[in-house]
PDB file of N, CA and C in Angstrom:
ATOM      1  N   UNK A   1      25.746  38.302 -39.560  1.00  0.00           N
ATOM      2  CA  UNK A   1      24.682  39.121 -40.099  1.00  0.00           C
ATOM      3  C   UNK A   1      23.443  38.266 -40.413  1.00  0.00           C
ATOM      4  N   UNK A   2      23.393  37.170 -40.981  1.00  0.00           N
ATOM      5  CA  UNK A   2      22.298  36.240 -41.327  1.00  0.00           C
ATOM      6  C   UNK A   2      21.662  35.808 -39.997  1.00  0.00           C
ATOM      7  N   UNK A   3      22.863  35.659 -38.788  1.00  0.00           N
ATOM      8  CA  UNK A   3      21.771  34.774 -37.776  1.00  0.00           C
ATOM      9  C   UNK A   3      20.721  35.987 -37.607  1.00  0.00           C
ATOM     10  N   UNK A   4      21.539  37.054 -37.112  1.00  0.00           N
ATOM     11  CA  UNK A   4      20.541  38.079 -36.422  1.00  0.00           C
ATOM     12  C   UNK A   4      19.285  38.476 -37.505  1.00  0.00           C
ATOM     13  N   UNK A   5      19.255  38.446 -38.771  1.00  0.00           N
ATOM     14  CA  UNK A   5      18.335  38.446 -39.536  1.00  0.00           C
ATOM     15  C   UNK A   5      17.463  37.642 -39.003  1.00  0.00           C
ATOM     16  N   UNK A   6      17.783  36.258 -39.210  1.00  0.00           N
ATOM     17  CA  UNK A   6      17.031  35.232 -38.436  1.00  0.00           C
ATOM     18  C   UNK A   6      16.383  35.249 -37.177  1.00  0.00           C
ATOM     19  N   UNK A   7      16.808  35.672 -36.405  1.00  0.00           N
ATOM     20  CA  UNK A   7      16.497  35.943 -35.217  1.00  0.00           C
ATOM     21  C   UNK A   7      15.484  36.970 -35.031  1.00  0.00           C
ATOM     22  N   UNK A   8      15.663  38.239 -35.755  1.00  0.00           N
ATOM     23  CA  UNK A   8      14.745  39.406 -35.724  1.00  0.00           C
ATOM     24  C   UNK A   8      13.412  38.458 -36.806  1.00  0.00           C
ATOM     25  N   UNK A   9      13.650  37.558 -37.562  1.00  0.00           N
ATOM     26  CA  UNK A   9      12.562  37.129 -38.353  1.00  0.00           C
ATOM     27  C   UNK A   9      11.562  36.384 -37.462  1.00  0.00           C
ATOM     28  N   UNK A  10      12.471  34.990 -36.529  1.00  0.00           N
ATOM     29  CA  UNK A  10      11.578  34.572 -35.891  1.00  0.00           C
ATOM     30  C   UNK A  10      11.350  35.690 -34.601  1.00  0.00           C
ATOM     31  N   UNK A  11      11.503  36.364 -33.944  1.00  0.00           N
ATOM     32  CA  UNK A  11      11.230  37.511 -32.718  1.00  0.00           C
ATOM     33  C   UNK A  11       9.715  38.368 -33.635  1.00  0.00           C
ATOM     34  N   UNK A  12       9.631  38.536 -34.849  1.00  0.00           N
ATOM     35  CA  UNK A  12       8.913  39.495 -35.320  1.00  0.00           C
ATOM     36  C   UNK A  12       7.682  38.074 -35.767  1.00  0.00           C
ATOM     37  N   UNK A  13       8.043  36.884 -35.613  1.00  0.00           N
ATOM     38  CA  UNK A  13       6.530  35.875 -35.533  1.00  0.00           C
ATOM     39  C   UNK A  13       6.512  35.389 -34.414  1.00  0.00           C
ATOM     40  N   UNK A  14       7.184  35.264 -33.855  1.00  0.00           N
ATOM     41  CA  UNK A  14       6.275  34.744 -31.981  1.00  0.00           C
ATOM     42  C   UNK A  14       5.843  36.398 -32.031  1.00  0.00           C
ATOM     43  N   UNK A  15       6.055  37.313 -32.082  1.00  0.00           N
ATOM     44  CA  UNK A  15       5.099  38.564 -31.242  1.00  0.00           C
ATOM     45  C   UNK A  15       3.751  38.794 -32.150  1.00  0.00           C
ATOM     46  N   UNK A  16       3.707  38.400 -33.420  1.00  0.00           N
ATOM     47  CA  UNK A  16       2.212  38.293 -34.512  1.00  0.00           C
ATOM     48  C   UNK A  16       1.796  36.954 -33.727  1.00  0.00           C
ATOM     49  N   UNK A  17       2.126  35.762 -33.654  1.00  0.00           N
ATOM     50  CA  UNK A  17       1.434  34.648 -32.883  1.00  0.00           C
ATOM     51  C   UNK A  17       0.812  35.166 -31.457  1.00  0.00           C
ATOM     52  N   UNK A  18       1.302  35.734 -30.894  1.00  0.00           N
ATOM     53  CA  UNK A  18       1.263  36.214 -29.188  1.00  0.00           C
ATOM     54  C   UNK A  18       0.025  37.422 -29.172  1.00  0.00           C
ATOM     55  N   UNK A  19       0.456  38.255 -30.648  1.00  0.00           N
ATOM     56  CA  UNK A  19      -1.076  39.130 -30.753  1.00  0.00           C
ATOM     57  C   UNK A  19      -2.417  38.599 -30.740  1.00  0.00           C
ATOM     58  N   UNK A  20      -2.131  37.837 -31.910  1.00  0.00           N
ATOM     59  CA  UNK A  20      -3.357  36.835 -32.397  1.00  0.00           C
ATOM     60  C   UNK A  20      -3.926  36.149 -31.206  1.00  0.00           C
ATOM     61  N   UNK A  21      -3.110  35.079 -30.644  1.00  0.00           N
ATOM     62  CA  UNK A  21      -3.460  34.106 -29.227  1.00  0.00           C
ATOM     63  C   UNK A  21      -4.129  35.331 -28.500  1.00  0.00           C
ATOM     64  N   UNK A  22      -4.143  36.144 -28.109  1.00  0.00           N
ATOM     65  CA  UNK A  22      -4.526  37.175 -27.065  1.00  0.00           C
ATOM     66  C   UNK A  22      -5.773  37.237 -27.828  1.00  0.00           C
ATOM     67  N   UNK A  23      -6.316  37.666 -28.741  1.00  0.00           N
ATOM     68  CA  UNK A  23      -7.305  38.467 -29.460  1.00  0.00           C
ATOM     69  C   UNK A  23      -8.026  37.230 -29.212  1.00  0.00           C
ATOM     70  N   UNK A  24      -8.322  35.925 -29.246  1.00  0.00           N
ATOM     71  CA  UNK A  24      -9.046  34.920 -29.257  1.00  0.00           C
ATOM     72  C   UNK A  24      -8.465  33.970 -28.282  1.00  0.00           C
ATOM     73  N   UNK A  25      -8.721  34.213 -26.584  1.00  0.00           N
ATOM     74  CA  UNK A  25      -8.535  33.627 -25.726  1.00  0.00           C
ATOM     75  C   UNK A  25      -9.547  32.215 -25.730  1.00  0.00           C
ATOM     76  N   UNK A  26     -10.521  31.672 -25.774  1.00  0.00           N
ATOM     77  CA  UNK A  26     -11.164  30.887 -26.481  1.00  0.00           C
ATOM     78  C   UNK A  26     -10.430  29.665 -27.268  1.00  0.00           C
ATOM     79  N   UNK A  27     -10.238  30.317 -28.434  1.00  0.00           N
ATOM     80  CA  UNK A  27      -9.065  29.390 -29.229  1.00  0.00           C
ATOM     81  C   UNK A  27      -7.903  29.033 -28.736  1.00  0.00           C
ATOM     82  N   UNK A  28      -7.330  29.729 -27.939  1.00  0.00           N
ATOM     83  CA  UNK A  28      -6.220  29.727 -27.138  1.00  0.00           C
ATOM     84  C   UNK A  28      -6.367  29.023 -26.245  1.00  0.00           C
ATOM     85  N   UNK A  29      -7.306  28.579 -25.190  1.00  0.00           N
ATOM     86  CA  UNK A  29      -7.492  27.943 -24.311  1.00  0.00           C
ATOM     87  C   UNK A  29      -7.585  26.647 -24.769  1.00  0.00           C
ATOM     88  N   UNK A  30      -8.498  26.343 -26.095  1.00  0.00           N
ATOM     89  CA  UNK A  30      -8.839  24.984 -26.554  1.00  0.00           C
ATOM     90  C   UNK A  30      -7.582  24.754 -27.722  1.00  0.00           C
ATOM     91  N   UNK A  31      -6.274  25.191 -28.108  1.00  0.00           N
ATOM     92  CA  UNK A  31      -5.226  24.976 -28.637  1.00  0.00           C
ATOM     93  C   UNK A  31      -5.003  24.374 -27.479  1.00  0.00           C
ATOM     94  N   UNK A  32      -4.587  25.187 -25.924  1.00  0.00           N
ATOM     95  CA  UNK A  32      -3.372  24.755 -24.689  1.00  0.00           C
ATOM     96  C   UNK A  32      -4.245  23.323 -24.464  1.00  0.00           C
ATOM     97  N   UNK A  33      -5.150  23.415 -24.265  1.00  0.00           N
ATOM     98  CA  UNK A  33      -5.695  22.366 -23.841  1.00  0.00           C
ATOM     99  C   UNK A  33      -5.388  21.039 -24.834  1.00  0.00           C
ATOM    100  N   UNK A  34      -5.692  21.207 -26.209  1.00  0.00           N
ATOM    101  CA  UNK A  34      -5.226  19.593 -26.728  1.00  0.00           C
ATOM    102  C   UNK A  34      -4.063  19.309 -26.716  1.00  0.00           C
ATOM    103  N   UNK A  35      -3.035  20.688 -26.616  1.00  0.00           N
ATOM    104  CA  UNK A  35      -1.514  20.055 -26.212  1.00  0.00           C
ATOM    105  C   UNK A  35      -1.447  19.223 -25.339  1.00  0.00           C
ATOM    106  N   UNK A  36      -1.691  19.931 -24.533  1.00  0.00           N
ATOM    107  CA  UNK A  36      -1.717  19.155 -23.144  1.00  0.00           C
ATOM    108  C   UNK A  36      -2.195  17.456 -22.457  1.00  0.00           C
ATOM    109  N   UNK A  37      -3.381  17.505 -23.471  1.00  0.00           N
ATOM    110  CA  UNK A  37      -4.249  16.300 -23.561  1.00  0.00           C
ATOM    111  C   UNK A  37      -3.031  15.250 -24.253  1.00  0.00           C
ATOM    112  N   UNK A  38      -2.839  15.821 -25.978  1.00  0.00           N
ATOM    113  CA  UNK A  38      -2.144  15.093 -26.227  1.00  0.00           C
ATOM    114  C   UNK A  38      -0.563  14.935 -26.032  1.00  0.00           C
ATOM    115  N   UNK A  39      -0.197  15.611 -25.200  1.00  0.00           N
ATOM    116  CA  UNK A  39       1.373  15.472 -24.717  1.00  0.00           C
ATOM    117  C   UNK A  39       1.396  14.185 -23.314  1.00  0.00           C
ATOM    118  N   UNK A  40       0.310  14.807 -22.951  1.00  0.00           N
ATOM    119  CA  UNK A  40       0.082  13.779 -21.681  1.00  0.00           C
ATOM    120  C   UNK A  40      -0.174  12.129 -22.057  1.00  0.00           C
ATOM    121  N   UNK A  41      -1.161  12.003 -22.494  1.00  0.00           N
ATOM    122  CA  UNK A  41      -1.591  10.714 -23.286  1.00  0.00           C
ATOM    123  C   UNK A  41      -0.285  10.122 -23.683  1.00  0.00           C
ATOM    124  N   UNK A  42       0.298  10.754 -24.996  1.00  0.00           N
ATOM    125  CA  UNK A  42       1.644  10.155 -25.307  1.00  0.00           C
ATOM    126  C   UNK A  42       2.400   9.576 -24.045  1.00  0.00           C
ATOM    127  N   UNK A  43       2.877  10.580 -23.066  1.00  0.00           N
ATOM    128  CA  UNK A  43       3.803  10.390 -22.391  1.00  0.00           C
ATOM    129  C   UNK A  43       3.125   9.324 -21.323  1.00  0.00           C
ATOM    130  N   UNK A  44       1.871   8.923 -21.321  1.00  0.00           N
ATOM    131  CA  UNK A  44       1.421   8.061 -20.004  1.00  0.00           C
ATOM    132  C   UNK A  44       1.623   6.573 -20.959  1.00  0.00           C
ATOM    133  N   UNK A  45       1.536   7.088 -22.392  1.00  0.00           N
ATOM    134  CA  UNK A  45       1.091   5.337 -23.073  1.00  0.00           C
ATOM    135  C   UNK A  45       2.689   4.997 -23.431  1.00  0.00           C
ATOM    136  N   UNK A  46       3.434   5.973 -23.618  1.00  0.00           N
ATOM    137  CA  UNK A  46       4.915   5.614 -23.532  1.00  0.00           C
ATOM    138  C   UNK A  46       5.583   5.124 -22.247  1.00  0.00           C
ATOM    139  N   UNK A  47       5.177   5.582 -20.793  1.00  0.00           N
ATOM    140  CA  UNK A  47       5.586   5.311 -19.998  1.00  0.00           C
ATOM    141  C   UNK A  47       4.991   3.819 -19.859  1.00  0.00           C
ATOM    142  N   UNK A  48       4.176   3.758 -20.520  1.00  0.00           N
ATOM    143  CA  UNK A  48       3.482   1.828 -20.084  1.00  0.00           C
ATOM    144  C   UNK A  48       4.243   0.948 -20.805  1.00  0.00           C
ATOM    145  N   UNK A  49       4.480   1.624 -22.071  1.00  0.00           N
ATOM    146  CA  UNK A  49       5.000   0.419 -23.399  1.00  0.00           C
ATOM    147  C   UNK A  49       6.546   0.302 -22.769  1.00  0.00           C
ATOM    148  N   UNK A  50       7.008   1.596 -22.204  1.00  0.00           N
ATOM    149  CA  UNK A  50       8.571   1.444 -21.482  1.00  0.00           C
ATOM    150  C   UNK A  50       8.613   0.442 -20.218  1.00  0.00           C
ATOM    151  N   UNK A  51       7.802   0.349 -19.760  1.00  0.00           N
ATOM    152  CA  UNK A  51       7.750  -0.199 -18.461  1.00  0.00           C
ATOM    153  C   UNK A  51       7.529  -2.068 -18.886  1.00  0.00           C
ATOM    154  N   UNK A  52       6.644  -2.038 -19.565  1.00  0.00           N
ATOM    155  CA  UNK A  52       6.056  -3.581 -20.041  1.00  0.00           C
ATOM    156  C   UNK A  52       6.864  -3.933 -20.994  1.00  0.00           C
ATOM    157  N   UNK A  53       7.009  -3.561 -21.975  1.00  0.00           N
ATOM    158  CA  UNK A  53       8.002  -4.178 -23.327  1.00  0.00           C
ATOM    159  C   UNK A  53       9.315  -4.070 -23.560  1.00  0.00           C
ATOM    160  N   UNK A  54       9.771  -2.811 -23.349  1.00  0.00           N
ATOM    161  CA  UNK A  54      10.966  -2.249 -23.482  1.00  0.00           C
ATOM    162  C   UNK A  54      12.102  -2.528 -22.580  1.00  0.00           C
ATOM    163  N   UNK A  55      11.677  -2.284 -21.713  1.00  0.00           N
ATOM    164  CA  UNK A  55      12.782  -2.247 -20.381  1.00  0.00           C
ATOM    165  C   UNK A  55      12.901  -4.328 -20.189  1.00  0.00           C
ATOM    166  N   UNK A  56      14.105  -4.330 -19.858  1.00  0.00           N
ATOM    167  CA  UNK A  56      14.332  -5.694 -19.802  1.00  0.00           C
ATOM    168  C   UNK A  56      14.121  -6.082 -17.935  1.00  0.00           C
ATOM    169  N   UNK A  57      13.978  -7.607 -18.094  1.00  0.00           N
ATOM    170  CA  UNK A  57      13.275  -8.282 -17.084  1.00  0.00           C
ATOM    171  C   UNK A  57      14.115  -8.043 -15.691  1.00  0.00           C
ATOM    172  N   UNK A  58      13.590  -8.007 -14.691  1.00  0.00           N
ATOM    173  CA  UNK A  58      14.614  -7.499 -13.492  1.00  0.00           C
ATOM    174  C   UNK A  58      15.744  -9.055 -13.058  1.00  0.00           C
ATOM    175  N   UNK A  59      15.695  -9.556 -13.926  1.00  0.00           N
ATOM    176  CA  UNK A  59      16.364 -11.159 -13.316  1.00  0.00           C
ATOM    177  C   UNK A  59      17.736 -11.080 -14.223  1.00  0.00           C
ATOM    178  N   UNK A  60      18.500 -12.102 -13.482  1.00  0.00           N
ATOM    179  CA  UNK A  60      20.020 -12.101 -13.840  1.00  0.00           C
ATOM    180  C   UNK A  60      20.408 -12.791 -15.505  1.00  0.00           C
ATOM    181  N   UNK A  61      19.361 -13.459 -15.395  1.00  0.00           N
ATOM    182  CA  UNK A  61      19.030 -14.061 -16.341  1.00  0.00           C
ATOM    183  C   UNK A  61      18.018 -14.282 -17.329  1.00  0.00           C
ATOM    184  N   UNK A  62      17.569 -13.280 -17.715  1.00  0.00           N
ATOM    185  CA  UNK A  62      15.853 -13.562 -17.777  1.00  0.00           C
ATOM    186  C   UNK A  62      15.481 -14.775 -19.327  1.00  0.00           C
ATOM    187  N   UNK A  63      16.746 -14.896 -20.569  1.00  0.00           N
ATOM    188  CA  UNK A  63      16.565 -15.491 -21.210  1.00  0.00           C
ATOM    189  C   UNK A  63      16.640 -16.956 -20.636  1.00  0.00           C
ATOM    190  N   UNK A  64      16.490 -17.385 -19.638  1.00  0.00           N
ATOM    191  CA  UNK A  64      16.457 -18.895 -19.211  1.00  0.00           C
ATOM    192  C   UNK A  64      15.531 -18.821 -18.273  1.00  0.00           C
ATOM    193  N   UNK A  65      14.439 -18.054 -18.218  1.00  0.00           N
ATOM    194  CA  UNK A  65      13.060 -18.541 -17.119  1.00  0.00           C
ATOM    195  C   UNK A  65      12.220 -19.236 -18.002  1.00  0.00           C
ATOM    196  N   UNK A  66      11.464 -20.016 -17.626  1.00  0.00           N
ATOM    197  CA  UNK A  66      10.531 -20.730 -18.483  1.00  0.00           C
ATOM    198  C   UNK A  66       8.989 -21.279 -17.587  1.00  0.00           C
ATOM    199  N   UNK A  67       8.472 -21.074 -18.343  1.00  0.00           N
ATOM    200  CA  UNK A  67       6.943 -21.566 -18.095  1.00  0.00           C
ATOM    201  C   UNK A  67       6.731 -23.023 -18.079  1.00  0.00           C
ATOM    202  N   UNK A  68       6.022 -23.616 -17.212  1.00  0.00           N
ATOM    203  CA  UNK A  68       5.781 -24.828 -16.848  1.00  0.00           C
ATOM    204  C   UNK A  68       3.947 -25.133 -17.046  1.00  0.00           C
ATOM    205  N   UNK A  69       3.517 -26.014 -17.343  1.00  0.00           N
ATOM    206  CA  UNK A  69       2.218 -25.929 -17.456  1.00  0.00           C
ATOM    207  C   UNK A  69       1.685 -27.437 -17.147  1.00  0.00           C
ATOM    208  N   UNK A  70       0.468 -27.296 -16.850  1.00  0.00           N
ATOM    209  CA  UNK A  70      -0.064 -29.126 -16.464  1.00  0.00           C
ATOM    210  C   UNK A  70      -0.765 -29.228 -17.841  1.00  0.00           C
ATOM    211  N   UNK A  71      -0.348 -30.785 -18.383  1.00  0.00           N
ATOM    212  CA  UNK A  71      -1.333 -31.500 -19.258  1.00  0.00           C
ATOM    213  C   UNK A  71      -1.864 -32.220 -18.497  1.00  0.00           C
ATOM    214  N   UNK A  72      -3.336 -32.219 -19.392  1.00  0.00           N
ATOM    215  CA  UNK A  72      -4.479 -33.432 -18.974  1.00  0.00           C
ATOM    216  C   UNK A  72      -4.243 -34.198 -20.513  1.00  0.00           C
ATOM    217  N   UNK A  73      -4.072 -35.042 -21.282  1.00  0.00           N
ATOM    218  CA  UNK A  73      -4.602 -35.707 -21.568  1.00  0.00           C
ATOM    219  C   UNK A  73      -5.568 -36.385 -22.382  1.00  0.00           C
ATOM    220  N   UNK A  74      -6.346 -36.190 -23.426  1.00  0.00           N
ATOM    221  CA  UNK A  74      -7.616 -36.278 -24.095  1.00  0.00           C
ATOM    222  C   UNK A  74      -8.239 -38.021 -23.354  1.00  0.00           C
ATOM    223  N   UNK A  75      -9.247 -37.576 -23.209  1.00  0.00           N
ATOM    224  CA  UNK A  75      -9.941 -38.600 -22.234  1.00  0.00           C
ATOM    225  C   UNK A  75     -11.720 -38.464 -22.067  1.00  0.00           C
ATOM    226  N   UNK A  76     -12.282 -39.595 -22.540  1.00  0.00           N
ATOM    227  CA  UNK A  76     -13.442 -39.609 -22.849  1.00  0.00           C
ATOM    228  C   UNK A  76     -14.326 -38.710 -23.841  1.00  0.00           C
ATOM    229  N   UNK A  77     -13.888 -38.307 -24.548  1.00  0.00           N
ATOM    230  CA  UNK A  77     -14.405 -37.229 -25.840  1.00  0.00           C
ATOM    231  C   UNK A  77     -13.779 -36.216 -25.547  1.00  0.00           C
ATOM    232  N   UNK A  78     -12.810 -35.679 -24.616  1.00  0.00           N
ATOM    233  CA  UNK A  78     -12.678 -34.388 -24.297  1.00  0.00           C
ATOM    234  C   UNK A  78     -11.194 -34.110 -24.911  1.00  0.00           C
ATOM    235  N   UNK A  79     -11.094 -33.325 -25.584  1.00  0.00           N
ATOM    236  CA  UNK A  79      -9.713 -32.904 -26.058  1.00  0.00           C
ATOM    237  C   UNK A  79      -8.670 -32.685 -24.863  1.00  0.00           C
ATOM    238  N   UNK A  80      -7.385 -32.736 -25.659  1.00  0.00           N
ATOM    239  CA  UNK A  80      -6.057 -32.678 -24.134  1.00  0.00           C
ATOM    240  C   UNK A  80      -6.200 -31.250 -24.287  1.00  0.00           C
ATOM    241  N   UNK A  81      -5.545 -30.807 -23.191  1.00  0.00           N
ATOM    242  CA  UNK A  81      -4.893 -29.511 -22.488  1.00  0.00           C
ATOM    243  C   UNK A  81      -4.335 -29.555 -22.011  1.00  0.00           C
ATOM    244  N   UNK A  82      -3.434 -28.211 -22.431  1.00  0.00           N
ATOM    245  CA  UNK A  82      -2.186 -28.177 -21.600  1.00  0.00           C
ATOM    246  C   UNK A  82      -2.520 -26.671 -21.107  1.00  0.00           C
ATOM    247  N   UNK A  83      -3.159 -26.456 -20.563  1.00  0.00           N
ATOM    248  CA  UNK A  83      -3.433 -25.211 -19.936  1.00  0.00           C
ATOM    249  C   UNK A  83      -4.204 -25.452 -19.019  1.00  0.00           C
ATOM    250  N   UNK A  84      -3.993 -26.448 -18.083  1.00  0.00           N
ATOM    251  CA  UNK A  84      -4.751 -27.031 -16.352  1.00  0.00           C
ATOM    252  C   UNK A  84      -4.264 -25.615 -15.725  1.00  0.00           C
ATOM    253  N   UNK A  85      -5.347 -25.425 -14.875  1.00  0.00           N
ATOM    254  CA  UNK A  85      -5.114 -24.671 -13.303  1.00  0.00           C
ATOM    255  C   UNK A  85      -4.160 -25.248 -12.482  1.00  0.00           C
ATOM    256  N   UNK A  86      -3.298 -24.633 -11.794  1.00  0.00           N
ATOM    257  CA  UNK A  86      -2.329 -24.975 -11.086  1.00  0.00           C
ATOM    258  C   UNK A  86      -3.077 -24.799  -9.515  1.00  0.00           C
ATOM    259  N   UNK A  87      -3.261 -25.424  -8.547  1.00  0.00           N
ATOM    260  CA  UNK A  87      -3.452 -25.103  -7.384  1.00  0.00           C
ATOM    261  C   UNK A  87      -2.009 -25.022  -6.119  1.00  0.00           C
ATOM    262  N   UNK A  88      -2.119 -24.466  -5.063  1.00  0.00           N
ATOM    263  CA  UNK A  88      -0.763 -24.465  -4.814  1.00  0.00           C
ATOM    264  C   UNK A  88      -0.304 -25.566  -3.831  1.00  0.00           C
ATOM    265  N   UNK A  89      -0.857 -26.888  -3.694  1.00  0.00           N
ATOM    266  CA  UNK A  89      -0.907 -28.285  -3.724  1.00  0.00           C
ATOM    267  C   UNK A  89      -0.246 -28.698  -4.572  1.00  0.00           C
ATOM    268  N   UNK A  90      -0.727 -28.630  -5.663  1.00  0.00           N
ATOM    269  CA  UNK A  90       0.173 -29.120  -6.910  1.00  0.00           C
ATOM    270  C   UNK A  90       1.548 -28.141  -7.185  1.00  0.00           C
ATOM    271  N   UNK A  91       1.900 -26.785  -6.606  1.00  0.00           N
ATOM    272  CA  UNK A  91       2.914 -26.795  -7.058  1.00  0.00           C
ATOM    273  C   UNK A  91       3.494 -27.008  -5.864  1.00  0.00           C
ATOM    274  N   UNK A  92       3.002 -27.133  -4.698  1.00  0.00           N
ATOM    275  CA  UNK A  92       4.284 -27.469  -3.847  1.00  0.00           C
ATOM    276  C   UNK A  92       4.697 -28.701  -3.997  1.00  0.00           C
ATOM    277  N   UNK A  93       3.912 -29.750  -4.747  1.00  0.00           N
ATOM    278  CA  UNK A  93       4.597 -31.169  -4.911  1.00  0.00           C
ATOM    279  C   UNK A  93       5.402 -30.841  -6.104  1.00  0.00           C
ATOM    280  N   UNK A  94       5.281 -30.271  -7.272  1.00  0.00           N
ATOM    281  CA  UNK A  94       6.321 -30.256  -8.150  1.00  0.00           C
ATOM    282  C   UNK A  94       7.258 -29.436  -7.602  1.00  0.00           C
ATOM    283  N   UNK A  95       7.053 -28.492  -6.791  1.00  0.00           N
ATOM    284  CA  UNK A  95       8.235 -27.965  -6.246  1.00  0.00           C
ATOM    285  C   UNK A  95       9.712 -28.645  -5.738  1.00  0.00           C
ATOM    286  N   UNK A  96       8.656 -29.463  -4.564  1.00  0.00           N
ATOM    287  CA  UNK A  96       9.557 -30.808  -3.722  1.00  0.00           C
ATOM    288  C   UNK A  96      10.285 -31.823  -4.875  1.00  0.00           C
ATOM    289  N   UNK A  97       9.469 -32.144  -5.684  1.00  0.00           N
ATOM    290  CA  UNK A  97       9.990 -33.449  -6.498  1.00  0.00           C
ATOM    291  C   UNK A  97      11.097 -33.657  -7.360  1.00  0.00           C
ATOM    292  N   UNK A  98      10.877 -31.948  -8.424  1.00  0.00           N
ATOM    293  CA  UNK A  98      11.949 -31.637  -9.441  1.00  0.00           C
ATOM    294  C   UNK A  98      13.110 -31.264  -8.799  1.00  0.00           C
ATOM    295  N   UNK A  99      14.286 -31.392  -9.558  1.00  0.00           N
ATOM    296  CA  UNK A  99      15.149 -31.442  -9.131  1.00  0.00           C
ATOM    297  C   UNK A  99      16.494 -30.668 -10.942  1.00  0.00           C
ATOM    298  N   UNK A 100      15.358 -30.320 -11.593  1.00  0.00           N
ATOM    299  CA  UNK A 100      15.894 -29.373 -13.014  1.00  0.00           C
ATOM    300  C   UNK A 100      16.250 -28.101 -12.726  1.00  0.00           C
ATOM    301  N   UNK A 101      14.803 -27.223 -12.058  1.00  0.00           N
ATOM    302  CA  UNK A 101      15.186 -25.698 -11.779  1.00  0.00           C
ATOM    303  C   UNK A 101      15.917 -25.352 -10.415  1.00  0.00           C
ATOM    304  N   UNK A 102      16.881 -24.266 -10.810  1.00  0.00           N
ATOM    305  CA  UNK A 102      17.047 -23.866  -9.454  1.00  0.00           C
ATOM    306  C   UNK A 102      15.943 -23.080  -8.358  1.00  0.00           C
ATOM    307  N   UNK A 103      15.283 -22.767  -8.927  1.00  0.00           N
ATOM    308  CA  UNK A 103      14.125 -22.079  -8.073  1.00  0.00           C
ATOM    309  C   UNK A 103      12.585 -21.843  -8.670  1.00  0.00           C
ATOM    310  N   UNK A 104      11.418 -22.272  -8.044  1.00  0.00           N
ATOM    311  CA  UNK A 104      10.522 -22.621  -8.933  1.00  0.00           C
ATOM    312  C   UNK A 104       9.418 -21.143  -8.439  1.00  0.00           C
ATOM    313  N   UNK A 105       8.477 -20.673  -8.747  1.00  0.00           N
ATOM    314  CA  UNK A 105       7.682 -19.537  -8.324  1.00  0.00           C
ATOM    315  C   UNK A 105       6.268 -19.710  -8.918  1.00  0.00           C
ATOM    316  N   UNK A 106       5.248 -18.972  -8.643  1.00  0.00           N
ATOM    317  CA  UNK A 106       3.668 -18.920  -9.317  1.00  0.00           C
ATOM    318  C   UNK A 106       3.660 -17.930  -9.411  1.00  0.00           C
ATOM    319  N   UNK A 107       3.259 -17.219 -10.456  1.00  0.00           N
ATOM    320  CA  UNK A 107       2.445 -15.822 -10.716  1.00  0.00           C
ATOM    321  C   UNK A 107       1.059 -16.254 -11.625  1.00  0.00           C
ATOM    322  N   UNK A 108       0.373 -15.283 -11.906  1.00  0.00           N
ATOM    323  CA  UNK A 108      -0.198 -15.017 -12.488  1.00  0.00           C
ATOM    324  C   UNK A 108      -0.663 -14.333 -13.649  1.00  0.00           C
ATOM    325  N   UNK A 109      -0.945 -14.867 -14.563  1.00  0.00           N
ATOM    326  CA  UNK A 109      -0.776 -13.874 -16.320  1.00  0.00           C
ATOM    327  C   UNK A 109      -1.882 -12.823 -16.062  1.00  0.00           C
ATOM    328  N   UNK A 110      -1.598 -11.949 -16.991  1.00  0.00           N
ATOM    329  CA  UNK A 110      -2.623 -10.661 -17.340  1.00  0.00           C
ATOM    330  C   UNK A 110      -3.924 -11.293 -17.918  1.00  0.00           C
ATOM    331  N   UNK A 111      -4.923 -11.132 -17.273  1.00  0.00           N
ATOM    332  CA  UNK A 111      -6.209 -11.331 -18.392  1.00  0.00           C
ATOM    333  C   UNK A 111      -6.452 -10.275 -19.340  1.00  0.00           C
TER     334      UNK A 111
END
């Protein structure tokens, strides 16, 4: 006995909502519309944060890849760095030489 109460309660406010929406198509259009805007948005900035952060790395291993970088040095007033340009000269000689990783690669970071 209570559900169907319930039921006739919410049935008797979607059909007052459904009057109203009709009487002011206008409002109705610019309600559907920010759903939409903002359902979409969510679901495009969720699909990025899932894709980039969330979801784990496609490798067998991914807690043992590591970044390699060239130092220069501090030399003649100029502070060291360890953030040299790699050219792919230089990594095919560290490629050849090391003998630590099993497999060495270049990408490129996000600016």
């Amino acid at each position: 006995m209570r559900v169907t109460k319930y039921l006739d309660g919410l049935n008797q406010d979607f059909r007052y909502a459904a009057r109203g929406l009709s009487r002011r198509p206008g409002f109705t259009g610019v309600a559907v519309l920010t759903l939409a805007i903002g359902i979409g948005g969510t679901t495009a900035i969720f699909s990025a944060v899932n894709a980039l952060l969330l979801r784990p790395l496609p490798y067998a291993a991914p807690e043992q890849l590591m970044t390699v970088s060239l130092t220069m040095p501090a030399h003649g007033g100029l502070r060291a760095r360890d953030d040299m340009v790699w050219s792919y000269p230089k990594y095919a000689v560290f490629r050849d030489a090391q003998s630590v990783f099993s497999n060495v690669s270049l990408y490129t970071p996000p600016q």
